[in-house]
Every structure is written in C-alpha cells, then in structure tokens.
C-alpha atoms as a PDB file:
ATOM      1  CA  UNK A   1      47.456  22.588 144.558  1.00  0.00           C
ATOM      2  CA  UNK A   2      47.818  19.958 141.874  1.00  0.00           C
ATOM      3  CA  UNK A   3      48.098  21.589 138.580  1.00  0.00           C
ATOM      4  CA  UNK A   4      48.379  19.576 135.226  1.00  0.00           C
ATOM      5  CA  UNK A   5      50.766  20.226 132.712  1.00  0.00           C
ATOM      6  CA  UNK A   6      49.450  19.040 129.190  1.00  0.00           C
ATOM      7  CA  UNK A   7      52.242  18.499 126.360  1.00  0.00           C
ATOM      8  CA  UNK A   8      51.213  16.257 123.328  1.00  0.00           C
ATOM      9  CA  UNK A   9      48.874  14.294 124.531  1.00  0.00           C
ATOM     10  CA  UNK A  10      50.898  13.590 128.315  1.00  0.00           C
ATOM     11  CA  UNK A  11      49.913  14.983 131.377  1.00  0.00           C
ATOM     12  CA  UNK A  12      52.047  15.639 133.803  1.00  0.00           C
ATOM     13  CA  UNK A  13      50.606  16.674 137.402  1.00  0.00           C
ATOM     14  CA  UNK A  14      52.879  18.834 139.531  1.00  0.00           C
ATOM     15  CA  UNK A  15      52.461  19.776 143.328  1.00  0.00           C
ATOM     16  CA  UNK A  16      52.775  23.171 144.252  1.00  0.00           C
ATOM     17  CA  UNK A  17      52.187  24.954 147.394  1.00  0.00           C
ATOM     18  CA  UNK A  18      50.858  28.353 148.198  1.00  0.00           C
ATOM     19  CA  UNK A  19      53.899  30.300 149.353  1.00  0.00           C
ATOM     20  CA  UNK A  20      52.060  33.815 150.023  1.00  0.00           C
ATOM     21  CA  UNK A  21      49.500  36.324 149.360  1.00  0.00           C
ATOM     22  CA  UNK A  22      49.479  39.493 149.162  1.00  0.00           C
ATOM     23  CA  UNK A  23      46.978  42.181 149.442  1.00  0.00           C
ATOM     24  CA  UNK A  24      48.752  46.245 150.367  1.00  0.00           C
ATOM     25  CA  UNK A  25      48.382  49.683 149.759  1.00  0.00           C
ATOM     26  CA  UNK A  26      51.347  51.253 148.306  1.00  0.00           C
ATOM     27  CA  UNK A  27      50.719  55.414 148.618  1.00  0.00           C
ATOM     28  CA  UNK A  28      47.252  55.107 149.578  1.00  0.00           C
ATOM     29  CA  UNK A  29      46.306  54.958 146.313  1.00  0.00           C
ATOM     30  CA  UNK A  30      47.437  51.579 144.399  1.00  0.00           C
ATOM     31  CA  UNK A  31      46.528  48.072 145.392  1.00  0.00           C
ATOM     32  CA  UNK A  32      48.791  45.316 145.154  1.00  0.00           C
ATOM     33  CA  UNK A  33      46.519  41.796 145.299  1.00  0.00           C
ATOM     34  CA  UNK A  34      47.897  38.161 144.627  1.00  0.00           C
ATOM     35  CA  UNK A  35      49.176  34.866 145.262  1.00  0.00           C
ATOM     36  CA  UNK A  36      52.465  32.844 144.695  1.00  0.00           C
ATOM     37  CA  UNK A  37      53.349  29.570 144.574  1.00  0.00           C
ATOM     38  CA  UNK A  38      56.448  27.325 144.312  1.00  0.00           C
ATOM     39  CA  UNK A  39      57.013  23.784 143.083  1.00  0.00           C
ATOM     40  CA  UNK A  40      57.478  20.682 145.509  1.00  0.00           C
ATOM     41  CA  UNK A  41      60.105  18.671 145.586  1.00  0.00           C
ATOM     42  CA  UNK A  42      60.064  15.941 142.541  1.00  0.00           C
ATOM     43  CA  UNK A  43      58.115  18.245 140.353  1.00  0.00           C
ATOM     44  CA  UNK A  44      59.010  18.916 136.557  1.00  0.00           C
ATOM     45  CA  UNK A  45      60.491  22.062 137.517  1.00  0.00           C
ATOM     46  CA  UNK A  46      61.978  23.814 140.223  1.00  0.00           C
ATOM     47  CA  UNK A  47      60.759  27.700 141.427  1.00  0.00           C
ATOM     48  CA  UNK A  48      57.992  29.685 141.694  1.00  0.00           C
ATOM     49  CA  UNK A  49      55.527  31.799 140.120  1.00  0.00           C
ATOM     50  CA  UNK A  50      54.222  35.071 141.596  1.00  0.00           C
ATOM     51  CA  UNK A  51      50.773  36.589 140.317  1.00  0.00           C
ATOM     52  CA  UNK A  52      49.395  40.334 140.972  1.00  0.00           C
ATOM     53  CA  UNK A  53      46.493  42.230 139.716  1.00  0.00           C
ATOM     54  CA  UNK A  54      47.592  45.676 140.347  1.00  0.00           C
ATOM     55  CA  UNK A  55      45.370  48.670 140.765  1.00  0.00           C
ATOM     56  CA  UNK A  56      46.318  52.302 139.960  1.00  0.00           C
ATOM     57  CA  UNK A  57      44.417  54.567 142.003  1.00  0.00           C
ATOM     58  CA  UNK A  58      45.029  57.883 140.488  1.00  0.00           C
ATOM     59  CA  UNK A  59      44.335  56.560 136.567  1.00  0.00           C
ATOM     60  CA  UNK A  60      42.008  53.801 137.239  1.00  0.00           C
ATOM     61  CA  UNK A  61      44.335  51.577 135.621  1.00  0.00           C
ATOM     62  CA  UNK A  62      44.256  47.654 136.194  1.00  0.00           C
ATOM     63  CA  UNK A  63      47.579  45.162 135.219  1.00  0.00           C
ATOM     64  CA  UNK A  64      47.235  41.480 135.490  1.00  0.00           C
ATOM     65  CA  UNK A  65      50.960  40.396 136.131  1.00  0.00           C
ATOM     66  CA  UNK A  66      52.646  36.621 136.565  1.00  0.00           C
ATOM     67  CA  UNK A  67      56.174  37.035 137.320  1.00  0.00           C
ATOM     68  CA  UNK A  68      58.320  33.869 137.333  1.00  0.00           C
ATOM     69  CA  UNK A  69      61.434  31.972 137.862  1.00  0.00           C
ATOM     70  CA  UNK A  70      61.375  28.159 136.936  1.00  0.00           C
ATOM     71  CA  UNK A  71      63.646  25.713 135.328  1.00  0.00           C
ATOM     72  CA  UNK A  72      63.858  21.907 134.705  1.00  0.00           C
ATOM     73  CA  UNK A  73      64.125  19.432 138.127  1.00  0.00           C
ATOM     74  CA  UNK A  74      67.936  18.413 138.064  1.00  0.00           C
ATOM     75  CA  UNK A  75      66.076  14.831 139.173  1.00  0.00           C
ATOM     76  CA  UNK A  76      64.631  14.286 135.639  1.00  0.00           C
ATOM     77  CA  UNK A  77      65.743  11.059 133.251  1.00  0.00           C
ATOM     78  CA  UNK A  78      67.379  12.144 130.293  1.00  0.00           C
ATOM     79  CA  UNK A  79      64.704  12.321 128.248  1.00  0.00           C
ATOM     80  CA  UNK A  80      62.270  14.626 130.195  1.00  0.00           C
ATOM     81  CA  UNK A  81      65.289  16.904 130.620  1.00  0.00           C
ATOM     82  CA  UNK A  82      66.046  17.345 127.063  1.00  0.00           C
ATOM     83  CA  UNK A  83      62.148  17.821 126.546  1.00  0.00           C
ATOM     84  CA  UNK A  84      62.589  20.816 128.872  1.00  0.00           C
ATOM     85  CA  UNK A  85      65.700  22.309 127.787  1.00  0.00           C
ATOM     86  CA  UNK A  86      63.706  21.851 124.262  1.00  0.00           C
ATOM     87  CA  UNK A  87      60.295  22.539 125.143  1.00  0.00           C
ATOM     88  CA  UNK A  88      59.905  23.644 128.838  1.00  0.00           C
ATOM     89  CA  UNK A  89      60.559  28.048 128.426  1.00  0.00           C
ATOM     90  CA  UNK A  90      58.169  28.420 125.303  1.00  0.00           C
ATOM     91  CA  UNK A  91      55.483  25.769 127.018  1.00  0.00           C
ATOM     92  CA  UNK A  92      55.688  28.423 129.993  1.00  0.00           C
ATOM     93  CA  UNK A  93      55.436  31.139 128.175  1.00  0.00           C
ATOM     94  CA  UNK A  94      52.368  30.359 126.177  1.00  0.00           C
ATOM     95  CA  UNK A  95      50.670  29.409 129.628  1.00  0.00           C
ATOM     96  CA  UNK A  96      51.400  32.789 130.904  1.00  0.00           C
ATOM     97  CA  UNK A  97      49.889  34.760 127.923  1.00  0.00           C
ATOM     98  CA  UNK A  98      46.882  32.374 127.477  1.00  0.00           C
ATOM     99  CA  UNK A  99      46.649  33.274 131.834  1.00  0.00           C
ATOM    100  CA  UNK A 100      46.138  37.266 130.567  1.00  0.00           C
ATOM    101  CA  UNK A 101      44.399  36.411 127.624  1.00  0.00           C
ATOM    102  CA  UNK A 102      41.400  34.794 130.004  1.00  0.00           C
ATOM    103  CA  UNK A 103      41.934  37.445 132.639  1.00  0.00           C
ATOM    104  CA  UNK A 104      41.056  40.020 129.912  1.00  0.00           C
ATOM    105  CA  UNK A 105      38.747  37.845 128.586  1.00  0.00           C
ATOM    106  CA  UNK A 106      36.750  37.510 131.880  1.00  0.00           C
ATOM    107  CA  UNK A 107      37.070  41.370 132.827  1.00  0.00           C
ATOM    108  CA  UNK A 108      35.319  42.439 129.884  1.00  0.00           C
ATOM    109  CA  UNK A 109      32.585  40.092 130.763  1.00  0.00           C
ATOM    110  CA  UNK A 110      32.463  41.782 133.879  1.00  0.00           C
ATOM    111  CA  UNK A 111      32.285  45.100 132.956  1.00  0.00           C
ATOM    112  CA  UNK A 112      29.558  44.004 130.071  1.00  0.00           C
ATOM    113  CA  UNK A 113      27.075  42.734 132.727  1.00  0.00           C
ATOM    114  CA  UNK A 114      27.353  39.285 131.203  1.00  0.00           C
ATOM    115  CA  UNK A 115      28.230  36.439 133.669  1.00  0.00           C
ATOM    116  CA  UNK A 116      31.373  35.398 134.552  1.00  0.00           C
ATOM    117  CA  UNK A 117      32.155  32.226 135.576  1.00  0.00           C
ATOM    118  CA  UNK A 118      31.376  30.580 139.026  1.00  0.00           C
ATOM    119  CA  UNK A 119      33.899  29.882 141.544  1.00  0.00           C
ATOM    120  CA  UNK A 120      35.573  26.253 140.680  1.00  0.00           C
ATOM    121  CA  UNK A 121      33.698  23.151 140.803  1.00  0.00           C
ATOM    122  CA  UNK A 122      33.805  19.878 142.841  1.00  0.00           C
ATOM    123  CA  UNK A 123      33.491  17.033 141.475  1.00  0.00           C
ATOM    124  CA  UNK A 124      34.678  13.357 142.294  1.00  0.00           C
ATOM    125  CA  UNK A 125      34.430  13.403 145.669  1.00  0.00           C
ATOM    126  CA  UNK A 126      36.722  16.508 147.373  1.00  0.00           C
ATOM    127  CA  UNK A 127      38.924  16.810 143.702  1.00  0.00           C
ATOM    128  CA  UNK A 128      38.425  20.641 142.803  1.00  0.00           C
ATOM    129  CA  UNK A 129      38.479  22.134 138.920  1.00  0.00           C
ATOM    130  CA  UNK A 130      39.536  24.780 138.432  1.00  0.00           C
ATOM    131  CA  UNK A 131      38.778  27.189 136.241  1.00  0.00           C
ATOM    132  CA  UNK A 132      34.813  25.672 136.668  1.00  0.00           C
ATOM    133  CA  UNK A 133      34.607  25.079 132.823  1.00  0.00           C
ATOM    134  CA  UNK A 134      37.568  22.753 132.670  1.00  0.00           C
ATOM    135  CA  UNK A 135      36.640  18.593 132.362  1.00  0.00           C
ATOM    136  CA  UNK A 136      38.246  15.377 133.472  1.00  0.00           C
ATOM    137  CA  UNK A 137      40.080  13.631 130.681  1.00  0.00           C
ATOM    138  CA  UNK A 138      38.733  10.410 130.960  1.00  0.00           C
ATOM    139  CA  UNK A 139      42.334   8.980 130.019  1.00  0.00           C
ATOM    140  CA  UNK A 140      43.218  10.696 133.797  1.00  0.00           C
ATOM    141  CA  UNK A 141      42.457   7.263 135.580  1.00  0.00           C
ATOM    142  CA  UNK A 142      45.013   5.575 133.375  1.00  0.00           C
ATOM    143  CA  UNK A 143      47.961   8.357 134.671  1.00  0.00           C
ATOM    144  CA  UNK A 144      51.245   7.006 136.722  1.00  0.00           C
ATOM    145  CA  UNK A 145      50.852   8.527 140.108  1.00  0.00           C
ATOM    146  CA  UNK A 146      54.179   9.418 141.844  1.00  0.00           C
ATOM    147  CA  UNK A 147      53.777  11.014 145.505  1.00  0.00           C
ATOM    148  CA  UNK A 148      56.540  13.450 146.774  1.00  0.00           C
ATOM    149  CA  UNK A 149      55.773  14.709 150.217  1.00  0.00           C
ATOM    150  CA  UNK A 150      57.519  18.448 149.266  1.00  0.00           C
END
C-alpha cells in the first residue's frame, strides 16, 4: 500500500506492505479480525502497525484496536529527523484516534440503517482511494517521487 502522510502542507508517501491477517476464535466465543503492516525500506519510519476489531462473544462487546511500534528511519537528513523526534509520536498519535473516531463514526451508521460508505474507489487508471470519500490533491502531480524496492 502507499499511504500519504500529510504534515503542513507536505506530503510524504510511504510504502508499506501487508505483513498478516488475522481472523481466530479464541474460546469459541471471541473473534479476533485484522491486518498489519510494516514500513519498507526508505520510508519515514521504521516498524509496524497492527489493527484488530475484537469481538466479545459472551457481552456482545466490540473494540477497534491499532497497536504500534514505529520510530524515525535512521536514513533521514537532519532536518526530517529532527521533524520526527519533534513532530513524528504526537502526528501518530492523532492518526490513531482520528482511525477510532471514524470506526465509531461508521458503526453507528451501521447500526442506524443509514449508509455507510462504499468499498474504496478507483480512479486514475489502477490508483485506489481509500477511504472512497478521500480526493486527489491536485498539487500530488508536482510531488518528488523516490522508489525503494523494500
């Protein structure tokens, strides 16, 4: 995936790749369902994230968790490091809460009746949005492309 990381008016696009999914039963009862990924090599920050929307059987209860361990590339100039010693935790850390805030967000939808959003959208040839609402910035074409096979 190619995720972009928005900071002040830059975008930065990091490569990550799917590192597993997971979908078990623990007891019978609880379901575990979610993804992780990890950074490639060259990215802004080195690790990976792990996300899990867990189901308690016996309450009916239903957690949304992102569980992660990143920190700035040891490859990064000077001045992108200090902007992530200064910046990079509390940028993460907003991105995480605004990621339950929209879970919640759409699960109350849900259990309204009202629609939730369709599944992400193509657009520009095979390029993939996601979430479906998000838009191009038209400023995108202008962006330094750096390639990193990871």
């Amino acid at each position: 995936m190619l995720l972009q990381a928005r900071f002040y008016g830059l975008r930065f696009y990091c490569g990550v790749r799917i590192t597993g999914v997971v979908d078990e039963m623990c007891g019978g009862m609880d379901h575990f369902w979610g993804w992780a990924y990890g950074a490639l090599d060259g990215d802004l920050e080195r690790g990976k994230v792990i996300y899990e929307v867990v189901e308690y059987g016996l309450s009916g209860v239903v957690e949304f968790v992102a569980a992660c361990h990143f920190r700035g590339a040891s490859s990064l100039g000077p001045v992108t490091s200090l902007g992530w010693w200064l910046f990079g935790c509390r940028a993460q850390l907003r991105f995480y809460r605004r990621c339950g805030e929209r879970m919640r967000c759409l699960v109350e939808r849900a259990l309204r009746g009202e629609a939730v959003l369709a599944g992400p959208a193509v657009r520009a040839g095979s390029l993939v949005y996601a979430p479906s609402d998000v838009r191009a910035c038209r400023l995108d074409a202008l962006a330094v492309h750096r390639v990193f096979p990871g």
